[in-house]
Protein backbone atom coordinates (compact mmCIF):
# COMPACT_ATOMS: atom_id res chain seq x y z
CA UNK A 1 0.00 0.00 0.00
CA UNK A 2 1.16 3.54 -0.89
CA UNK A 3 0.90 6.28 1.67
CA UNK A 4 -2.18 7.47 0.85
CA UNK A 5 -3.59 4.22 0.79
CA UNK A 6 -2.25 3.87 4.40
CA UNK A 7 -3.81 7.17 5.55
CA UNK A 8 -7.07 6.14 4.04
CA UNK A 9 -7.47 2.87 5.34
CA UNK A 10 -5.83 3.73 8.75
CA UNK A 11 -8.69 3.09 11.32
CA UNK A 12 -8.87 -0.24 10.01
CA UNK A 13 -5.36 -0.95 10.19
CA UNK A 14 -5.17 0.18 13.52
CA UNK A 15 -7.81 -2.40 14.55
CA UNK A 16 -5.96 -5.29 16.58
CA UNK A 17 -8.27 -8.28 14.44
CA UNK A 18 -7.49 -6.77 11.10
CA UNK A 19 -4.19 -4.78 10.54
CA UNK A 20 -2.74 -3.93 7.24
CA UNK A 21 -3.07 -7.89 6.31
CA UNK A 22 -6.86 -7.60 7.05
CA UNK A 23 -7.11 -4.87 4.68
CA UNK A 24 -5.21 -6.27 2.08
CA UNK A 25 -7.80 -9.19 2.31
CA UNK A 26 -10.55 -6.74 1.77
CA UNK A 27 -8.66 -5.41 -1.48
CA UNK A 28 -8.12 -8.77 -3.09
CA UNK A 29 -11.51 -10.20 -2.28
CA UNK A 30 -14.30 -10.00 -4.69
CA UNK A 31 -17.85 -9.85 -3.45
CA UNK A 32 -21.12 -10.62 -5.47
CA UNK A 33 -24.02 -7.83 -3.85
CA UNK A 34 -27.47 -9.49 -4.90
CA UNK A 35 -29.88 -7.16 -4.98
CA UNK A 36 -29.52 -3.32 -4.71
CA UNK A 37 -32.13 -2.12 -2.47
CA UNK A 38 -32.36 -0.60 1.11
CA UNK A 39 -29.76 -3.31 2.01
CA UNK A 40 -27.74 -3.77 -1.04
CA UNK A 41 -27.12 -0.51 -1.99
CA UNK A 42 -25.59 0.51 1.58
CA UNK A 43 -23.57 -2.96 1.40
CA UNK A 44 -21.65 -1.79 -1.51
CA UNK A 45 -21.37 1.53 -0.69
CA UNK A 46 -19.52 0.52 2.49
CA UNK A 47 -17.68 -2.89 0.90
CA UNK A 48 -16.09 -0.03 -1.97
CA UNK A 49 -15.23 2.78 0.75
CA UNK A 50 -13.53 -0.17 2.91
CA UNK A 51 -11.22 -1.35 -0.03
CA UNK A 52 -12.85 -4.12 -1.93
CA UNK A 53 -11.94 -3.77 -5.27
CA UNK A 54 -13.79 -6.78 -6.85
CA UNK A 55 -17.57 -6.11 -6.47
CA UNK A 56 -20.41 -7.34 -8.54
CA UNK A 57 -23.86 -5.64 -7.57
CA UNK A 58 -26.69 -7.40 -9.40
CA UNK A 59 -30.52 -5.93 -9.37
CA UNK A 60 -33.04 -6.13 -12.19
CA UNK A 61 -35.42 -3.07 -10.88
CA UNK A 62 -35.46 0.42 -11.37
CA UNK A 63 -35.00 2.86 -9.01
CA UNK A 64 -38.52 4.24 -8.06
CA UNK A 65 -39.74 7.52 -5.89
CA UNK A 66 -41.19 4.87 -2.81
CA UNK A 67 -37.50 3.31 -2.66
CA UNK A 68 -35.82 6.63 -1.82
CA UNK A 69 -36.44 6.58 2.55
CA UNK A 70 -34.85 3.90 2.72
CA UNK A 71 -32.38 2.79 -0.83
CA UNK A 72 -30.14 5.95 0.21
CA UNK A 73 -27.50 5.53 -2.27
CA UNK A 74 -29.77 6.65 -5.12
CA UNK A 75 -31.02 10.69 -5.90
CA UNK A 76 -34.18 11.73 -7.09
CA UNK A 77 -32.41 12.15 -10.58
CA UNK A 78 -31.62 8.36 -10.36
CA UNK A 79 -36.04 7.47 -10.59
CA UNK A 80 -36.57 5.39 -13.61
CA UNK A 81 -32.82 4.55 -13.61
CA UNK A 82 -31.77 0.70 -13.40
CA UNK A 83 -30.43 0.90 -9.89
CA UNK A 84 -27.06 -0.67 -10.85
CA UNK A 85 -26.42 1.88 -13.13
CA UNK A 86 -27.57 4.40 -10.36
CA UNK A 87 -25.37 2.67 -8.09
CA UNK A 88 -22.33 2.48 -10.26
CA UNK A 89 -22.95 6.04 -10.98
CA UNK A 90 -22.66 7.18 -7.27
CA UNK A 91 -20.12 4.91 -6.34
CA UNK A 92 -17.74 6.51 -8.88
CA UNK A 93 -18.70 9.85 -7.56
CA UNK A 94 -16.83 8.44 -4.54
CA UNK A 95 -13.76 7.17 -6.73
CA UNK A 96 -14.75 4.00 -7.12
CA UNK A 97 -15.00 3.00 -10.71
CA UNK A 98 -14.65 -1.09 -10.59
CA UNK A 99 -18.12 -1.70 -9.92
CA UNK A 100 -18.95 -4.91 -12.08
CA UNK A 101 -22.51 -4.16 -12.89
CA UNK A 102 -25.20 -7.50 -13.96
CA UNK A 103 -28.53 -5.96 -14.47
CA UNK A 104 -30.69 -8.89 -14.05
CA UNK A 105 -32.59 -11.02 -11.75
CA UNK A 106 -29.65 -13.69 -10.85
CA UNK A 107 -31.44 -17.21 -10.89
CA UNK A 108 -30.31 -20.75 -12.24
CA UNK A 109 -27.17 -21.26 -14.19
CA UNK A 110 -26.36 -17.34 -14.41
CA UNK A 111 -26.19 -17.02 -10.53
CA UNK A 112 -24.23 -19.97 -10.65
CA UNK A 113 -21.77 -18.38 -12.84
CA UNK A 114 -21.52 -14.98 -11.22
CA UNK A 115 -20.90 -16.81 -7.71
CA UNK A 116 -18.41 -18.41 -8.93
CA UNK A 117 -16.71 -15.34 -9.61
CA UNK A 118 -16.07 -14.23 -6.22
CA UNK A 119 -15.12 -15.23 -2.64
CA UNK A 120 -18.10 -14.53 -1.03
CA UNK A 121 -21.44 -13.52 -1.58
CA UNK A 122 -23.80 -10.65 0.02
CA UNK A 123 -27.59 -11.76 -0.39
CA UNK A 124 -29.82 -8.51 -0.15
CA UNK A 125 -32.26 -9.63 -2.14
CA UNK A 126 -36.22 -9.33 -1.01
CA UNK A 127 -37.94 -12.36 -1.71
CA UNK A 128 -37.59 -16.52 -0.45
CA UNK A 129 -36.81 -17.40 -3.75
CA UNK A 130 -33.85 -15.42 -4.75
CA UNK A 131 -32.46 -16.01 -0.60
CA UNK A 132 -33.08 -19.99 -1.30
CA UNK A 133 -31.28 -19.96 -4.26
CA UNK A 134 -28.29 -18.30 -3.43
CA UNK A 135 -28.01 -20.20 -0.52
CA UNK A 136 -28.14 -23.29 -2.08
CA UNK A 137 -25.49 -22.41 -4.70
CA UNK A 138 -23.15 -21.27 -1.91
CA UNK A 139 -23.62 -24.14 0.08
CA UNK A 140 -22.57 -26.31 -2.58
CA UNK A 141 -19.56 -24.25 -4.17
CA UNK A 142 -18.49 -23.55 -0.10
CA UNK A 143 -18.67 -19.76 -0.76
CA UNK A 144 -19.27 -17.36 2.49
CA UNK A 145 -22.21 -16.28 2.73
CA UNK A 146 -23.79 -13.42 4.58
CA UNK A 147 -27.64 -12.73 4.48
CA UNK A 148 -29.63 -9.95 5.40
CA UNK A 149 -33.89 -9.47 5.56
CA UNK A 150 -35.67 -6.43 6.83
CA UNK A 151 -39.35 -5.89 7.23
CA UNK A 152 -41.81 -3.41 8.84
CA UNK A 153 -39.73 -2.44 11.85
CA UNK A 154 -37.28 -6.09 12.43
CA UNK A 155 -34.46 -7.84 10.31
CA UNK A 156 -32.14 -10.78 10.32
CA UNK A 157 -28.90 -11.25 9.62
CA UNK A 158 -26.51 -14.77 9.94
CA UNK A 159 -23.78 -16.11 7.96
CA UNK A 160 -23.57 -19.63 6.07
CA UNK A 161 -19.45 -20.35 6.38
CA UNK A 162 -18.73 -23.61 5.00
CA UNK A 163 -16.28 -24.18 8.04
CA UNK A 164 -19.27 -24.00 10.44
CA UNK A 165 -20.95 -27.21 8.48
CA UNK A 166 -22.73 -28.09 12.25
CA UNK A 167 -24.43 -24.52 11.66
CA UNK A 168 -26.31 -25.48 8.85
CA UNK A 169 -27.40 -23.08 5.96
CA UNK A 170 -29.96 -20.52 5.67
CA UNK A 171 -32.99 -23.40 4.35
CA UNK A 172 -32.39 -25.08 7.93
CA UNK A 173 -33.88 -22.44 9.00
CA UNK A 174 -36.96 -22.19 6.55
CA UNK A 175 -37.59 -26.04 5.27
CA UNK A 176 -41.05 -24.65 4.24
CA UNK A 177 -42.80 -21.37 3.39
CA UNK A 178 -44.88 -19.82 0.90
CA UNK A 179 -43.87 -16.90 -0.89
CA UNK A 180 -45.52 -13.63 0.36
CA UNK A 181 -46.51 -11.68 -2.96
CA UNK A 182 -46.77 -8.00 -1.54
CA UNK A 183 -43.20 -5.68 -1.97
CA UNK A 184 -41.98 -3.86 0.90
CA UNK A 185 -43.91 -0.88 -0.13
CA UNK A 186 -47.03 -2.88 0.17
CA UNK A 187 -46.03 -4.04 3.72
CA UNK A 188 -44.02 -1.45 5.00
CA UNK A 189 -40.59 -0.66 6.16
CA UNK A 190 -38.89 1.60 8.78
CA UNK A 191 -36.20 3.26 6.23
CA UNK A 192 -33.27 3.28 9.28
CA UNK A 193 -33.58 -0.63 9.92
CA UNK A 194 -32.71 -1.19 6.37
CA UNK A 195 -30.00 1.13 7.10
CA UNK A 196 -28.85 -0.52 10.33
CA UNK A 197 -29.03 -4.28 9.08
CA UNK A 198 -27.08 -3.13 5.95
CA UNK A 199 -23.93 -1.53 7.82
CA UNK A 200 -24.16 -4.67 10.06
CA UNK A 201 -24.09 -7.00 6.82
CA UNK A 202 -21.26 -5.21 5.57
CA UNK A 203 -19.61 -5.49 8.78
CA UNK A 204 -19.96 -9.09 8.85
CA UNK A 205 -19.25 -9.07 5.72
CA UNK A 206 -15.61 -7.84 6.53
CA UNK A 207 -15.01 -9.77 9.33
CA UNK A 208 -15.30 -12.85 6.77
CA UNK A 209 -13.31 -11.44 4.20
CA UNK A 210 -10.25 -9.97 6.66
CA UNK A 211 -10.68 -13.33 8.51
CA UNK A 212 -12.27 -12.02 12.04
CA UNK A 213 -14.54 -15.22 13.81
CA UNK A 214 -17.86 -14.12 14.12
CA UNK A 215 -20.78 -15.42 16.01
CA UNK A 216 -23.13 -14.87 13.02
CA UNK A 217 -21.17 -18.17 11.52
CA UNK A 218 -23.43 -20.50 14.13
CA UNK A 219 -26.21 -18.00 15.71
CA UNK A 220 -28.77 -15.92 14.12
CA UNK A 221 -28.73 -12.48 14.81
CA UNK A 222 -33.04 -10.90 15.34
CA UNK A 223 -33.52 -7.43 15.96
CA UNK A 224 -36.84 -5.76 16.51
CA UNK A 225 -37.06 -2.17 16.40
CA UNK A 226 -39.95 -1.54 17.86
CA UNK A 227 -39.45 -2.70 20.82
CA UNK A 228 -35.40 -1.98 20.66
CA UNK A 229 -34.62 -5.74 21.58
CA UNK A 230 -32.22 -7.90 19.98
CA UNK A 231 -31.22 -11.80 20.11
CA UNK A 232 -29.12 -14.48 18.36
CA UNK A 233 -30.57 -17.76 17.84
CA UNK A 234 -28.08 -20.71 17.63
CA UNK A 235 -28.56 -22.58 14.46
CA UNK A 236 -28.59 -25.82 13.95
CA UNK A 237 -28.16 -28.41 10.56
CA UNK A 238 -31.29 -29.58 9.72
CA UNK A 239 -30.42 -33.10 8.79
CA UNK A 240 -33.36 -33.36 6.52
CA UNK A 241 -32.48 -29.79 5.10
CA UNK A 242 -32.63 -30.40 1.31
CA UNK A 243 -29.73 -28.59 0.39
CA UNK A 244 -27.00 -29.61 3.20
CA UNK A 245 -28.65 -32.14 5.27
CA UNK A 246 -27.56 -35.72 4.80
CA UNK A 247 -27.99 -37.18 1.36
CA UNK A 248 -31.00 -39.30 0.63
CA UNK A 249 -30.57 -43.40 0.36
CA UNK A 250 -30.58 -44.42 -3.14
């Protein structure tokens, strides 16, 4: 690292767990973002201001007038904008200009591809479908992954590290639901817990990359706030889980 480089990245290197070889983790890794909204888009914008120079950020949407409380990345001049253009766009206004950009809904042999890519993968995505797939293709390329949900006024937040196998994966933890159809406009978020769970998924986020243990590798992490309460949840493998329980008998 050049001076400047030093200077910038200083309170970070003065941090006991990560030091200037933590940091040069973060600037090798690459990181897939899935999903670009009140979590994804505050992911990136704290993965690229902490060093990582390989992200992806995937979204299909546009950025719309509803998603501006909370997706705080974007301007009003960014409405009608696909928000990884939007997101590129600010991102370089911060001198960042690596920003990989896949404007499409990542599913089947394309996610596949893209996680490949990488070393681990943020999901920020919105929906059971997209989280259940990413998981699964994580699980079985042993990629890091760290996954984040907000609605109303809670969130989640846990990590799926393939050296925590006893942990399980994120479909332990859901073996069967039914998709709810409404958006979080329709059912309502608290703009500042999308902001909260997304600095905390980039922090975990970090911690993987610059090789800091975390608790969010075994436990799941709940936070309502409403009531102001938080509690982890220690996870457990599912040994009928369908994507890393024990395989089925022939």
């Amino acid at each position: 690292m050049d001076d400047e480089e030093l200077l910038r990245h200083s309170a970070h290197i003065f941090l006991p767990e990560m030091g200037i070889e933590g940091v040069e983790r973060l600037k090798r890794a690459r990181v897939l973002v899935v999903g670009l909204g009140g979590l994804g888009s505050v992911v990136a914008l704290y993965l690229a201001r902490s060093g990582v120079r390989g992200l992806t950020l995937a979204d299909a949407d546009l950025v719309s007038l509803s998603n501006l409380p909370r997706q705080i990345l974007y301007a009003d001049r960014h409405v009608g904008l696909p928000k990884t253009q939007a997101a590129a766009e600010m991102l370089a206004s911060f001198g960042y200009a690596g920003a990989r950009i896949v404007a499409e809904r990542l599913s089947g042999p394309r996610l596949v591809e893209e996680a490949l890519r990488v070393d681990l993968v943020c999901d920020a995505s919105d929906n059971f479908a997209t989280r259940f797939a990413v998981n699964e293709v994580c699980v079985k390329a042993g990629i890091p992954l760290v996954s984040a949900a907000v609605i109303r006024m809670a969130g989640q937040l846990l990590v799926v590290d393939p050296k925590e196998a006893a942990a399980g994966c994120y479909r332990c933890l859901y073996p069967e639901i039914e998709e709810e159809a409404e958006s979080c406009s329709e059912r309502g978020v608290l703009g500042p817990v999308a902001g909260a769970l997304a600095t905390l998924q980039a922090a975990e986020a970090i911690k993987v990359i610059a090789g800091v243990p975390t608790p969010l590798a075994r436990d799941l992490w709940v936070f309502d706030a409403k009531e102001m309460e938080s509690r982890r949840i220690r996870r457990r493998k599912d040994p009928a889980c369908p994507v890393c329980g024990a395989p089925s008998s022939p």
